[in-house]
PDB file of N, CA and C in Angstrom:
ATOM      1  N   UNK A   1      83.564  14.957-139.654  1.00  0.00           N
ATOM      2  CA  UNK A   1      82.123  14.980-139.620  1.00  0.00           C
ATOM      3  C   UNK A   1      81.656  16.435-139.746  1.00  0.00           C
ATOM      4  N   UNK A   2      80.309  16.354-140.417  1.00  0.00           N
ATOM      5  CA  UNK A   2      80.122  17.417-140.461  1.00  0.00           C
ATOM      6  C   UNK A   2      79.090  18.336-139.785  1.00  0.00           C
ATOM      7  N   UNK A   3      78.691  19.476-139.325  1.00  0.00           N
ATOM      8  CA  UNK A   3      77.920  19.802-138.007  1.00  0.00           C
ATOM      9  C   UNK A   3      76.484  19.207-138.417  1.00  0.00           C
ATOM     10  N   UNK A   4      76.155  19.190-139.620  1.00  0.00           N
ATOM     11  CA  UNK A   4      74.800  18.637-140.350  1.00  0.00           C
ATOM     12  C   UNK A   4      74.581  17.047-140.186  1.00  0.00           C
ATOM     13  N   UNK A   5      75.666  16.690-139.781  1.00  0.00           N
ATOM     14  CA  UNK A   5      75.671  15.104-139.535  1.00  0.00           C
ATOM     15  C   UNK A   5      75.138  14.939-138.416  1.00  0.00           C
ATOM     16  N   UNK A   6      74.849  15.641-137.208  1.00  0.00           N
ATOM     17  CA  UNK A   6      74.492  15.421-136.416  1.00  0.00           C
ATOM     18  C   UNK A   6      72.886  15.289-136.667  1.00  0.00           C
ATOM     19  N   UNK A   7      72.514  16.084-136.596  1.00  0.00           N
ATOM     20  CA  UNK A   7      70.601  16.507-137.173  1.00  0.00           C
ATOM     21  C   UNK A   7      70.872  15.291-138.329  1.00  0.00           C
ATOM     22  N   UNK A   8      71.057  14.616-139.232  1.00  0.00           N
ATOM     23  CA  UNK A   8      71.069  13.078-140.031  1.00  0.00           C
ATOM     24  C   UNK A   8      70.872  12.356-138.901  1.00  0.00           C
ATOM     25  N   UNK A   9      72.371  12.084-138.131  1.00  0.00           N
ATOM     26  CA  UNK A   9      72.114  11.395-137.150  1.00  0.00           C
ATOM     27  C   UNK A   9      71.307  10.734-136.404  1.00  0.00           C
ATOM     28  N   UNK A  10      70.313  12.246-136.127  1.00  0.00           N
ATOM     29  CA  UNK A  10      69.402  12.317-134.755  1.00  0.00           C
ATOM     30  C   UNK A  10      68.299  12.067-135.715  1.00  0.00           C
ATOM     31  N   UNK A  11      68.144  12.366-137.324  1.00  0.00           N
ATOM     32  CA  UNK A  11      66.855  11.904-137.526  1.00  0.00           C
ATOM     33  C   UNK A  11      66.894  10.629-138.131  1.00  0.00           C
ATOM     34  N   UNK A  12      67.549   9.855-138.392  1.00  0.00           N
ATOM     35  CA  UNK A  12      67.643   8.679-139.008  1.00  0.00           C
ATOM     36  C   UNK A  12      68.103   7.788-137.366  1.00  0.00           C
ATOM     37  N   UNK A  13      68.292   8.292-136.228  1.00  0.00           N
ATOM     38  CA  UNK A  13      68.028   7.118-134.961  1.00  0.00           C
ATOM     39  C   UNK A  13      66.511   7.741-134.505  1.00  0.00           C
ATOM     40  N   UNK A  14      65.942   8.358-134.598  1.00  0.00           N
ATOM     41  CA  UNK A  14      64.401   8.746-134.193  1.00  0.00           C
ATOM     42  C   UNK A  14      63.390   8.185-135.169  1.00  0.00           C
ATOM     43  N   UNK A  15      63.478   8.520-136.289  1.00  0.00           N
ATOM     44  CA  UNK A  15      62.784   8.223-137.376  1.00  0.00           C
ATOM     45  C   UNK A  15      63.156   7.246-137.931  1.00  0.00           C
ATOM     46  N   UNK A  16      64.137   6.875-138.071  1.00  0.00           N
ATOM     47  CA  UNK A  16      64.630   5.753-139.376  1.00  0.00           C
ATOM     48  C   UNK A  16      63.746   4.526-139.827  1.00  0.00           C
ATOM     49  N   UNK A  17      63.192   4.377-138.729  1.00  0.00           N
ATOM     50  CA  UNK A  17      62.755   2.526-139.256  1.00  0.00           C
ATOM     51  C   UNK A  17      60.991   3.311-139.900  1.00  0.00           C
ATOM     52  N   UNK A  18      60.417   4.695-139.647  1.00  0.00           N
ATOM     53  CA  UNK A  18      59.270   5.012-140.458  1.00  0.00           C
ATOM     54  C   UNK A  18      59.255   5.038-142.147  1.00  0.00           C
ATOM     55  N   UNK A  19      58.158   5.072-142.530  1.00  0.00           N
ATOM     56  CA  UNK A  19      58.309   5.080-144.168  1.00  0.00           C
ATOM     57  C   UNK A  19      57.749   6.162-144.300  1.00  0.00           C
ATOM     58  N   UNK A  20      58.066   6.822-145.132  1.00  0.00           N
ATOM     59  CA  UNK A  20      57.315   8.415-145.708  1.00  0.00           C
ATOM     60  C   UNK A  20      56.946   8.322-147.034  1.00  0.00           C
ATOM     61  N   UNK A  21      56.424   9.472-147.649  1.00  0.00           N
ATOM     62  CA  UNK A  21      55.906   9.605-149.054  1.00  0.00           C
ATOM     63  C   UNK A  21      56.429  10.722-149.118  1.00  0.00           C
ATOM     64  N   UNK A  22      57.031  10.878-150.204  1.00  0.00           N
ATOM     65  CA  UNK A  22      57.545  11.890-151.100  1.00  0.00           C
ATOM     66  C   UNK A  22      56.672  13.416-151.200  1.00  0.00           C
ATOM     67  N   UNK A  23      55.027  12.931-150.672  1.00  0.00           N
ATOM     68  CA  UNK A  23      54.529  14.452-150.835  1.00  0.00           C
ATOM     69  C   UNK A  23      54.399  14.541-148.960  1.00  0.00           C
ATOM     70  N   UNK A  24      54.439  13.821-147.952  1.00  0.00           N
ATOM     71  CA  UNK A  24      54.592  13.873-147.027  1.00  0.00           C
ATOM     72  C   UNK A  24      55.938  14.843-146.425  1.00  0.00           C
ATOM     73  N   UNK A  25      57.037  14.393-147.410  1.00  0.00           N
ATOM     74  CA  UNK A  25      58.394  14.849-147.339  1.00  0.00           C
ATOM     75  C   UNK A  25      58.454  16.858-147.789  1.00  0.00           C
ATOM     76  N   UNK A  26      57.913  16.480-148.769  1.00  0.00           N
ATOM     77  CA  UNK A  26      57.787  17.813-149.371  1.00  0.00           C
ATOM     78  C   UNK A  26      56.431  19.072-148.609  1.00  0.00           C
ATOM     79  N   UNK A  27      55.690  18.364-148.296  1.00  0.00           N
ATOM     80  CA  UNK A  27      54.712  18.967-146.954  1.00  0.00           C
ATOM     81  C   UNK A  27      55.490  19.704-145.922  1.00  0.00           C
ATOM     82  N   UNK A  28      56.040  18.939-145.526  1.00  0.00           N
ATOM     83  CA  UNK A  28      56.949  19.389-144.150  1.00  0.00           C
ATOM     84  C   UNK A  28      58.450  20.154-144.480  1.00  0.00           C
ATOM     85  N   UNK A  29      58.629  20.175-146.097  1.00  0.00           N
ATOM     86  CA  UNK A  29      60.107  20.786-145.890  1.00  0.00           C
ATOM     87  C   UNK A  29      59.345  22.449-146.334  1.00  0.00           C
ATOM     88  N   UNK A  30      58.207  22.555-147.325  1.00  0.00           N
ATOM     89  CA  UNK A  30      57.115  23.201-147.364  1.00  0.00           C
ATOM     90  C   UNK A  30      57.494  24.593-146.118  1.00  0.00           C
ATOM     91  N   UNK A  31      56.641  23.247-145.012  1.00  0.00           N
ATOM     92  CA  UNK A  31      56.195  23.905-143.577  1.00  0.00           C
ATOM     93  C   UNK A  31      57.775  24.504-142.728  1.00  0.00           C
ATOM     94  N   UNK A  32      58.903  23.784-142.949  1.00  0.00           N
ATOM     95  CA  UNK A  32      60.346  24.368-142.843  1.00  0.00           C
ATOM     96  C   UNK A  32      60.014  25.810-142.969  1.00  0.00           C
ATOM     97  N   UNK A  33      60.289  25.612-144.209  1.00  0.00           N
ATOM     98  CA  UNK A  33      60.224  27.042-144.922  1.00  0.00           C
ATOM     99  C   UNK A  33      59.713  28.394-144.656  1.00  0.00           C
ATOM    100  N   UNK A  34      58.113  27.990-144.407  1.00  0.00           N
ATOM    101  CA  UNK A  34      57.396  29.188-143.998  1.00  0.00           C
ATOM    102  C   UNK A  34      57.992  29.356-142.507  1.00  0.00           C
ATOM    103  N   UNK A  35      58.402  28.276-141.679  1.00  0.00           N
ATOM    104  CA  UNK A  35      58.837  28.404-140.816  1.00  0.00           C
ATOM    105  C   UNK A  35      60.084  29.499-140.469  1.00  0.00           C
ATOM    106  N   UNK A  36      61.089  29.211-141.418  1.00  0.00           N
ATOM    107  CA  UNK A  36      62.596  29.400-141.389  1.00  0.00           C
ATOM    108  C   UNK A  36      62.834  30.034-142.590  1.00  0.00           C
ATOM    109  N   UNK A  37      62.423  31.001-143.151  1.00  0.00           N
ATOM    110  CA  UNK A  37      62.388  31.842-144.902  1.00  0.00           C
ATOM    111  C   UNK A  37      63.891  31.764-144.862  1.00  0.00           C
ATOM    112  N   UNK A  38      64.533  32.261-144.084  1.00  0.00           N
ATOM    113  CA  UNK A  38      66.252  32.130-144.418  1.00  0.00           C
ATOM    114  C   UNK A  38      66.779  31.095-144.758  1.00  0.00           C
ATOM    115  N   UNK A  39      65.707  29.706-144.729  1.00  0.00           N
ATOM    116  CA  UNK A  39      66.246  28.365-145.448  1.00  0.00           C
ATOM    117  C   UNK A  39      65.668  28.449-146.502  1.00  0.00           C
ATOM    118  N   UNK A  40      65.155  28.898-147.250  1.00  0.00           N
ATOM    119  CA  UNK A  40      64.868  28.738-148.458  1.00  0.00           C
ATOM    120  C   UNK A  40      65.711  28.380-149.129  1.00  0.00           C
ATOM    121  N   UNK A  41      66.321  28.908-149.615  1.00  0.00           N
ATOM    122  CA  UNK A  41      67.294  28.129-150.682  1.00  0.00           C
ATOM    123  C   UNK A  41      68.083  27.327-150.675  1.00  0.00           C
ATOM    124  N   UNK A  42      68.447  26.946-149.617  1.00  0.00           N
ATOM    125  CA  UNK A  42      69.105  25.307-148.976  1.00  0.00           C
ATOM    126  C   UNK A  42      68.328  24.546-149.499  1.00  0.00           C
ATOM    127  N   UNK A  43      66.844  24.769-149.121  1.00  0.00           N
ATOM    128  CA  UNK A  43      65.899  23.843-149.070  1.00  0.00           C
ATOM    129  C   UNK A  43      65.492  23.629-150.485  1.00  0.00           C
ATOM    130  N   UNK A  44      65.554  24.445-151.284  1.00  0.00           N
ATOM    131  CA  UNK A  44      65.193  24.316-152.570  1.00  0.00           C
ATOM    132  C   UNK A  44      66.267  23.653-153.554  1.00  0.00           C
ATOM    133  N   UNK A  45      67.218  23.844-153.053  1.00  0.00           N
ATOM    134  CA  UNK A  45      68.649  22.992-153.828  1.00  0.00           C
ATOM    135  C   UNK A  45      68.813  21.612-153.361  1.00  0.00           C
ATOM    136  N   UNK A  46      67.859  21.194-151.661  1.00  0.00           N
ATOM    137  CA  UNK A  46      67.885  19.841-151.973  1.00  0.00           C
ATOM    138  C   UNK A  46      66.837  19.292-152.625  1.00  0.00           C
ATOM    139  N   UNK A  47      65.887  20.039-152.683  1.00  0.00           N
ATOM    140  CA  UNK A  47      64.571  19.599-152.862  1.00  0.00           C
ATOM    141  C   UNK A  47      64.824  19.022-154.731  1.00  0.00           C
ATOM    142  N   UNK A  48      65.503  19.871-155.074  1.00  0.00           N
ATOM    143  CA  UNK A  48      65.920  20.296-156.580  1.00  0.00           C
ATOM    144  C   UNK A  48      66.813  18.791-156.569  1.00  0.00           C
ATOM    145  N   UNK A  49      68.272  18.828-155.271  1.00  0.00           N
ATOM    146  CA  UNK A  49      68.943  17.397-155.723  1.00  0.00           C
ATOM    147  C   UNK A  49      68.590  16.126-155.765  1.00  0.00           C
ATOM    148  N   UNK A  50      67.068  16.022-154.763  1.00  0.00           N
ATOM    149  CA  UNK A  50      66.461  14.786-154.367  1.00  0.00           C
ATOM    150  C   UNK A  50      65.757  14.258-155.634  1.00  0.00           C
ATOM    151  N   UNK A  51      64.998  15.796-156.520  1.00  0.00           N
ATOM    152  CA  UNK A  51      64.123  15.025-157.622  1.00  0.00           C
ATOM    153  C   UNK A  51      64.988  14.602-158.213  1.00  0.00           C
ATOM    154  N   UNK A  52      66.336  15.038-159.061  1.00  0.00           N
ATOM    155  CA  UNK A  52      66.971  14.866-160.048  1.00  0.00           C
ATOM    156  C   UNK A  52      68.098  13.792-159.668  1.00  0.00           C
ATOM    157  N   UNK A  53      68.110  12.943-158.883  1.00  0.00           N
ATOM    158  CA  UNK A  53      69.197  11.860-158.435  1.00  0.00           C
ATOM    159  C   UNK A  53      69.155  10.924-159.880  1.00  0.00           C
ATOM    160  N   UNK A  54      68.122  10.799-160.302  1.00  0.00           N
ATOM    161  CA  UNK A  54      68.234   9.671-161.170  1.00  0.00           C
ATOM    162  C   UNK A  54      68.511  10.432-162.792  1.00  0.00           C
ATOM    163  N   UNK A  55      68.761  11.488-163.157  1.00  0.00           N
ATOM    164  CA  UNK A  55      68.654  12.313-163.629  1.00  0.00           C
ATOM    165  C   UNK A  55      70.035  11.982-164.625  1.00  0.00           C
ATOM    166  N   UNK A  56      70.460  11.242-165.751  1.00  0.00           N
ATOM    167  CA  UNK A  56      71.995  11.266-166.166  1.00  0.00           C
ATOM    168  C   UNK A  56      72.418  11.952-166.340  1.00  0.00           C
ATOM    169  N   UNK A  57      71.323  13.282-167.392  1.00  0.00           N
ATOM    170  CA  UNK A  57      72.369  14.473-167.573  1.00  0.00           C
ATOM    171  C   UNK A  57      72.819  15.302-166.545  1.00  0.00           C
ATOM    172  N   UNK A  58      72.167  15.535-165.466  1.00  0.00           N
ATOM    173  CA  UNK A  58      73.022  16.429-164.455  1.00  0.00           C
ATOM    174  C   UNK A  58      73.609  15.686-164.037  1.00  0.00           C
ATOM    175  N   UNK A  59      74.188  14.107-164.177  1.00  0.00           N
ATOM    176  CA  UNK A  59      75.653  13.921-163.567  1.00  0.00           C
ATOM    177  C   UNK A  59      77.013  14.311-164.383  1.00  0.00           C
ATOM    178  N   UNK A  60      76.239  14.292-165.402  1.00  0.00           N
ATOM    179  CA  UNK A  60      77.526  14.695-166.683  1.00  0.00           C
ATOM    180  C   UNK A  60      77.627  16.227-166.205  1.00  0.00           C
ATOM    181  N   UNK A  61      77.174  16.964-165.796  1.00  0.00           N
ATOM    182  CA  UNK A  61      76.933  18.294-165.498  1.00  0.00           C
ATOM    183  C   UNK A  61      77.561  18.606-164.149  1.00  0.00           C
ATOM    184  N   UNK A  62      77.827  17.650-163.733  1.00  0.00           N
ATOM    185  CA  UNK A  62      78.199  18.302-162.117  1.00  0.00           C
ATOM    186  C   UNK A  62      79.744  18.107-162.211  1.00  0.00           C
TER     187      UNK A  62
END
């Protein structure tokens, strides 16, 4: 497991059964940010993996 599994964990048994919106999501990873500037670029590489999931050519790419 990995130490990040925990924080999943804890937010998918706190939160899990809520529904969000995609600009709700992006609001708050946003507010991360200004929060935590040293996450920036974590945050932007998921933000980056979440749009592009459905994406074929970057699976051929990865």
């Amino acid at each position: 497991m990995y130490f990040t599994d925990r924080g999943i964990e804890e937010l998918e048994k706190r939160r899990g059964e809520e529904e969000v919106t995609f600009e709700w999501l992006a609001e708050q990873l946003r507010t991360f940010v200004d929060l935590n500037p040293d996450f920036e670029v974590p945050v932007e590489r998921l933000a980056t993996w979440l749009a592009r999931l459905d994406d074929e050519d970057d699976d051929e790419d990865a």
